[in-house]
N, C-alpha and C. Protein backbone atom coordinates (compact mmCIF):
# COMPACT_ATOMS: atom_id res chain seq x y z
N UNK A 1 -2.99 57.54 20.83
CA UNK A 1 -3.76 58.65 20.29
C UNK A 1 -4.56 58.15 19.10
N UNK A 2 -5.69 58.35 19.43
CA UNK A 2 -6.75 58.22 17.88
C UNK A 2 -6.32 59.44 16.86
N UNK A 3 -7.33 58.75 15.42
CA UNK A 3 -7.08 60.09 14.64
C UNK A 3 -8.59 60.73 14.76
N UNK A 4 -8.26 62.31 15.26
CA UNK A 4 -9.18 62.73 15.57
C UNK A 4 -10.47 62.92 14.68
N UNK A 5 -11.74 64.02 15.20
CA UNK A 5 -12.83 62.97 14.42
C UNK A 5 -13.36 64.62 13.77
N UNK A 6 -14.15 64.73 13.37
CA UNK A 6 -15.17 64.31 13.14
C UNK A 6 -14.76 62.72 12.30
N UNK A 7 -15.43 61.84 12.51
CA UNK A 7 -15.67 60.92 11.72
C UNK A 7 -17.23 60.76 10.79
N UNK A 8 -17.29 60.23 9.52
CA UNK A 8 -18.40 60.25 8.79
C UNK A 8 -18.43 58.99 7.87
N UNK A 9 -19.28 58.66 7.43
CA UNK A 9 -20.01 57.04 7.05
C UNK A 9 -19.61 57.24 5.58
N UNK A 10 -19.16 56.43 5.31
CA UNK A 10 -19.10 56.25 3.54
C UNK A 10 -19.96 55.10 3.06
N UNK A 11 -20.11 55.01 1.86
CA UNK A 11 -20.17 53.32 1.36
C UNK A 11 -18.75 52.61 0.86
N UNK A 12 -19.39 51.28 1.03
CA UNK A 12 -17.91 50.34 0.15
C UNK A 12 -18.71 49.29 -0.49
N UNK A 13 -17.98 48.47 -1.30
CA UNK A 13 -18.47 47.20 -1.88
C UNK A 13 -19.64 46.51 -1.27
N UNK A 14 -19.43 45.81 0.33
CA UNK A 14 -20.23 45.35 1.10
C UNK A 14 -20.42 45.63 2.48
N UNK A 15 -19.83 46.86 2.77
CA UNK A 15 -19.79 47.12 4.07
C UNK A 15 -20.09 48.73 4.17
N UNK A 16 -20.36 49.63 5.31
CA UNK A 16 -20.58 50.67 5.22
C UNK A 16 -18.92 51.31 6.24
N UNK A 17 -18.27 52.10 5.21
CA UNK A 17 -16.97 52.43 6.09
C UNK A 17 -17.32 54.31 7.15
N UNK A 18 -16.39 53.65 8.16
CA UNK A 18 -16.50 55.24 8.92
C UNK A 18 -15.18 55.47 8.47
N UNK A 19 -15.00 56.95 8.10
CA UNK A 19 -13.79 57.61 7.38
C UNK A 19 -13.61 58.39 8.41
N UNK A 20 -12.32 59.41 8.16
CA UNK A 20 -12.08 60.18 8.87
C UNK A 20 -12.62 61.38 7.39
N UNK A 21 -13.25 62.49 8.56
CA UNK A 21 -14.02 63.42 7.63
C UNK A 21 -13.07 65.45 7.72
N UNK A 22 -11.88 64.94 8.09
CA UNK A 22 -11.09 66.22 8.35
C UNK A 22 -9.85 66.27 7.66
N UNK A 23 -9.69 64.92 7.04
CA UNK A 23 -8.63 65.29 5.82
C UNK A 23 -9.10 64.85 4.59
N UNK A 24 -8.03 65.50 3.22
CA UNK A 24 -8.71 65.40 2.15
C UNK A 24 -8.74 64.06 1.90
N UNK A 25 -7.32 63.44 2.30
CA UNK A 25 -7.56 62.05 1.80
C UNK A 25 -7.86 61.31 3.06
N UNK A 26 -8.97 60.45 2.77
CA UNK A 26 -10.00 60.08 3.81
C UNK A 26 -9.38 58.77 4.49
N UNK A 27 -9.14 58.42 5.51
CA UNK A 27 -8.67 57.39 6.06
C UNK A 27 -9.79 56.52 6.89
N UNK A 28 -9.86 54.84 6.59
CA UNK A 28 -10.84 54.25 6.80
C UNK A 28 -10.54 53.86 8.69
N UNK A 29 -11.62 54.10 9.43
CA UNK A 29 -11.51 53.77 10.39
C UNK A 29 -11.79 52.31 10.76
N UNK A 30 -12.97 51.98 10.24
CA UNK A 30 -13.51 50.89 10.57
C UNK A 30 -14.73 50.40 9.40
N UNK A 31 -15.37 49.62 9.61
CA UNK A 31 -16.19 48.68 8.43
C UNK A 31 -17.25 47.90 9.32
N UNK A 32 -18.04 48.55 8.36
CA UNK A 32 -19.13 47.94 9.03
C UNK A 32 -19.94 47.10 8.01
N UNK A 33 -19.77 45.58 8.06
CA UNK A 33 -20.40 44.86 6.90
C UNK A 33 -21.89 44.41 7.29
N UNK A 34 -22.35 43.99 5.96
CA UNK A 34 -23.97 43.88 5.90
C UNK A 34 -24.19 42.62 6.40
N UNK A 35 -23.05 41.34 6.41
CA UNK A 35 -23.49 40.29 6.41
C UNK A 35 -24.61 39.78 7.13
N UNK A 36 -25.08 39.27 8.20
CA UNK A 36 -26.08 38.61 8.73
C UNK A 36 -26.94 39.19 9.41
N UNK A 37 -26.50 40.85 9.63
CA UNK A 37 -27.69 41.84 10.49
C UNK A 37 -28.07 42.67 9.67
N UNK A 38 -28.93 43.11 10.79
CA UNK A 38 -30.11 43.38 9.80
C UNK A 38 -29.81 45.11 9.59
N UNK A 39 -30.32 45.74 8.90
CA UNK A 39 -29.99 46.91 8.45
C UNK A 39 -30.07 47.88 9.94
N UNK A 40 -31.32 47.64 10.37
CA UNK A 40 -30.99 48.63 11.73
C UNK A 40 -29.77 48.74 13.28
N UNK A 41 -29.44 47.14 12.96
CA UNK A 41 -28.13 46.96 13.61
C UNK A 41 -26.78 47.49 12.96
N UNK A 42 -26.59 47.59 11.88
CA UNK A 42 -25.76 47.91 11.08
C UNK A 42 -25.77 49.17 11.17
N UNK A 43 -26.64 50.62 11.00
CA UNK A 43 -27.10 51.88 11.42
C UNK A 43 -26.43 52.20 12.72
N UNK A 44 -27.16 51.40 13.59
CA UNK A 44 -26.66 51.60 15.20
C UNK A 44 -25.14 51.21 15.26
N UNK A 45 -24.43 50.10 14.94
CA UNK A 45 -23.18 50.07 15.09
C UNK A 45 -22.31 51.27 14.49
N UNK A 46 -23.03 51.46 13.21
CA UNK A 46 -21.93 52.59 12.45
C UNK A 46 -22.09 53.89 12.98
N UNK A 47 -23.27 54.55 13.46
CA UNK A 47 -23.41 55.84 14.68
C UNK A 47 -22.69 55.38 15.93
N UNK A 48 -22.48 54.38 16.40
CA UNK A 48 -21.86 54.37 17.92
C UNK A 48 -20.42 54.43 17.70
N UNK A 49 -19.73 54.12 16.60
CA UNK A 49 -18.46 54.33 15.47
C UNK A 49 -18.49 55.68 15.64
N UNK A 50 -19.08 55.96 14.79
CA UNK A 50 -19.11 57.51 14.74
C UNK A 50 -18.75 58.48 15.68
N UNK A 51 -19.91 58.38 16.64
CA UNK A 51 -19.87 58.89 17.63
C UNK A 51 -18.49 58.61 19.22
N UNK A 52 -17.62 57.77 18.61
CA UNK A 52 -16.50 57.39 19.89
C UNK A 52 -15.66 58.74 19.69
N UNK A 53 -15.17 59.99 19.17
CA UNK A 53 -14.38 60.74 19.59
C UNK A 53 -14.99 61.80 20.08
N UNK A 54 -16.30 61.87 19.80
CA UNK A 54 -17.10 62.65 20.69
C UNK A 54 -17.63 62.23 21.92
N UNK A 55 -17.56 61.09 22.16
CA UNK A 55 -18.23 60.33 23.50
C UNK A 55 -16.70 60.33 24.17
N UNK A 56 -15.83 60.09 23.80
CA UNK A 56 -14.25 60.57 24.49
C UNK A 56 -14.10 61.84 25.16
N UNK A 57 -14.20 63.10 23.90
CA UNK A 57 -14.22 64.38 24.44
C UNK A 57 -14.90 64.44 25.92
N UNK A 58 -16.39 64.03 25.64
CA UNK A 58 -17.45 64.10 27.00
C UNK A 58 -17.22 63.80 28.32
N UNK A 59 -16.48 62.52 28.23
CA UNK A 59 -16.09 62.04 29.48
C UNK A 59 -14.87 62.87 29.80
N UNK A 60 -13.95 63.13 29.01
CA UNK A 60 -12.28 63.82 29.57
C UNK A 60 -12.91 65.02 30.25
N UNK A 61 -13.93 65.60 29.48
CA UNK A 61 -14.60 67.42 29.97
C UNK A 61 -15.45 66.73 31.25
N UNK A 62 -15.93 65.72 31.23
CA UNK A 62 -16.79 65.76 32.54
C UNK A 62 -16.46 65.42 34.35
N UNK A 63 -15.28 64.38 33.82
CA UNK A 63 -14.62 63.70 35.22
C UNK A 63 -14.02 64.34 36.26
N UNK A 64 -13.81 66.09 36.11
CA UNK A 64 -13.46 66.37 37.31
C UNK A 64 -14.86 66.85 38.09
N UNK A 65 -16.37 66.92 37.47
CA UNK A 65 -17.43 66.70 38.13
C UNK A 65 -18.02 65.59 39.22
N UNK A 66 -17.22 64.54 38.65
CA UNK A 66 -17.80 63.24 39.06
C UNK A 66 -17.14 62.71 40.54
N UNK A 67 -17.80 62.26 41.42
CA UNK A 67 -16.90 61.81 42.57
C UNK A 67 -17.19 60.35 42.98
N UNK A 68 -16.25 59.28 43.67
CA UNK A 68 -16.94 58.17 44.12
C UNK A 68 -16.93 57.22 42.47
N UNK A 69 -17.84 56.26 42.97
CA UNK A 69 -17.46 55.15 41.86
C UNK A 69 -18.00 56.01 40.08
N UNK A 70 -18.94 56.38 40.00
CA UNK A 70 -18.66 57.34 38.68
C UNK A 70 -17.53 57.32 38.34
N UNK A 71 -16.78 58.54 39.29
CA UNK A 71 -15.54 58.72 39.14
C UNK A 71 -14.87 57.78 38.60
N UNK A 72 -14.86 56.57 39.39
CA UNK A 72 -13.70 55.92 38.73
C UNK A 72 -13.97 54.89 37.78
N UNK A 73 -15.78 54.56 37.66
CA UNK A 73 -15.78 54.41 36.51
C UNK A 73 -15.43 54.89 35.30
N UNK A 74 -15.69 55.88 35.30
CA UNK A 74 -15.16 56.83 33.95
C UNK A 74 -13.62 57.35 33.78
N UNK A 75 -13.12 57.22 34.76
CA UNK A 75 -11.34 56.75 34.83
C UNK A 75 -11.05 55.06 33.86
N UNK A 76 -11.74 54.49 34.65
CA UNK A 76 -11.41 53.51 34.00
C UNK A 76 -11.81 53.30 32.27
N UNK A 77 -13.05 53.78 31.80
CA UNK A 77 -13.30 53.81 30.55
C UNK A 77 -12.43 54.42 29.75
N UNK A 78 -11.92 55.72 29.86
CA UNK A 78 -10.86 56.74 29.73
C UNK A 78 -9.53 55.78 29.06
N UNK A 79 -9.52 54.97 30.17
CA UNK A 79 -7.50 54.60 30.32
C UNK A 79 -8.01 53.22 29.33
N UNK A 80 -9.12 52.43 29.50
CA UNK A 80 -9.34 51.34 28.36
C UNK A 80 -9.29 52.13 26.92
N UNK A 81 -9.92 52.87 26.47
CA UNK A 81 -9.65 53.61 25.07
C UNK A 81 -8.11 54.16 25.00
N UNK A 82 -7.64 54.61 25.65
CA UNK A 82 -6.38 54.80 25.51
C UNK A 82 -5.13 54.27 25.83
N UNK A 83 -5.57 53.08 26.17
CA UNK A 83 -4.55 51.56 25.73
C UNK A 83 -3.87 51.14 27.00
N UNK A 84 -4.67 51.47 27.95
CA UNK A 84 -4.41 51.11 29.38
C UNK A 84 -4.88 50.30 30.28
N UNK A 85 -5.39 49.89 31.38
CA UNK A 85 -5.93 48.88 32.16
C UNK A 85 -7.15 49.04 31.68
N UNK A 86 -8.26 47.88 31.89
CA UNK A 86 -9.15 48.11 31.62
C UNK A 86 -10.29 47.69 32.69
């Protein structure tokens, strides 16, 4: 189980952190440092951060739509985030 999201961007020393944005005391998810890319890669990594417990929700709400390899593509994406075959 993740900790659920909203998640939201902070700053740090040299890196830009995704927090968790639903408790008071903020827990760091991940880090996103400045070193060798360039600012718009750094942007895009920390929104696609962001955005993983909502791109989770999407797929769990969408897969009983889906039939055939979809389907089990998105089975399989599912069970890789949640610590299963991949």
């Amino acid at each position: 189980m993740h900790i659920p999201g909203p998640w939201t961007r902070g700053k740090g020393y040299l890196a830009d952190r995704i927090v968790t944005a639903s408790d008071e005391q903020q827990q760091i998810i991940a880090e996103v440092w400045y070193d060798s890319y360039d600012r718009e890669v750094i942007d895009a990594n920390a929104r696609l951060i962001m955005a993983a417990p909502d791109m989770l929700e999407a797929l769990e709400n969408v897969i009983g739509l889906l039939d055939g390899a979809a389907s089990q593509h998105v089975r399989a994406v599912i069970a890789k985030v949640k610590g299963g075959a991949s």
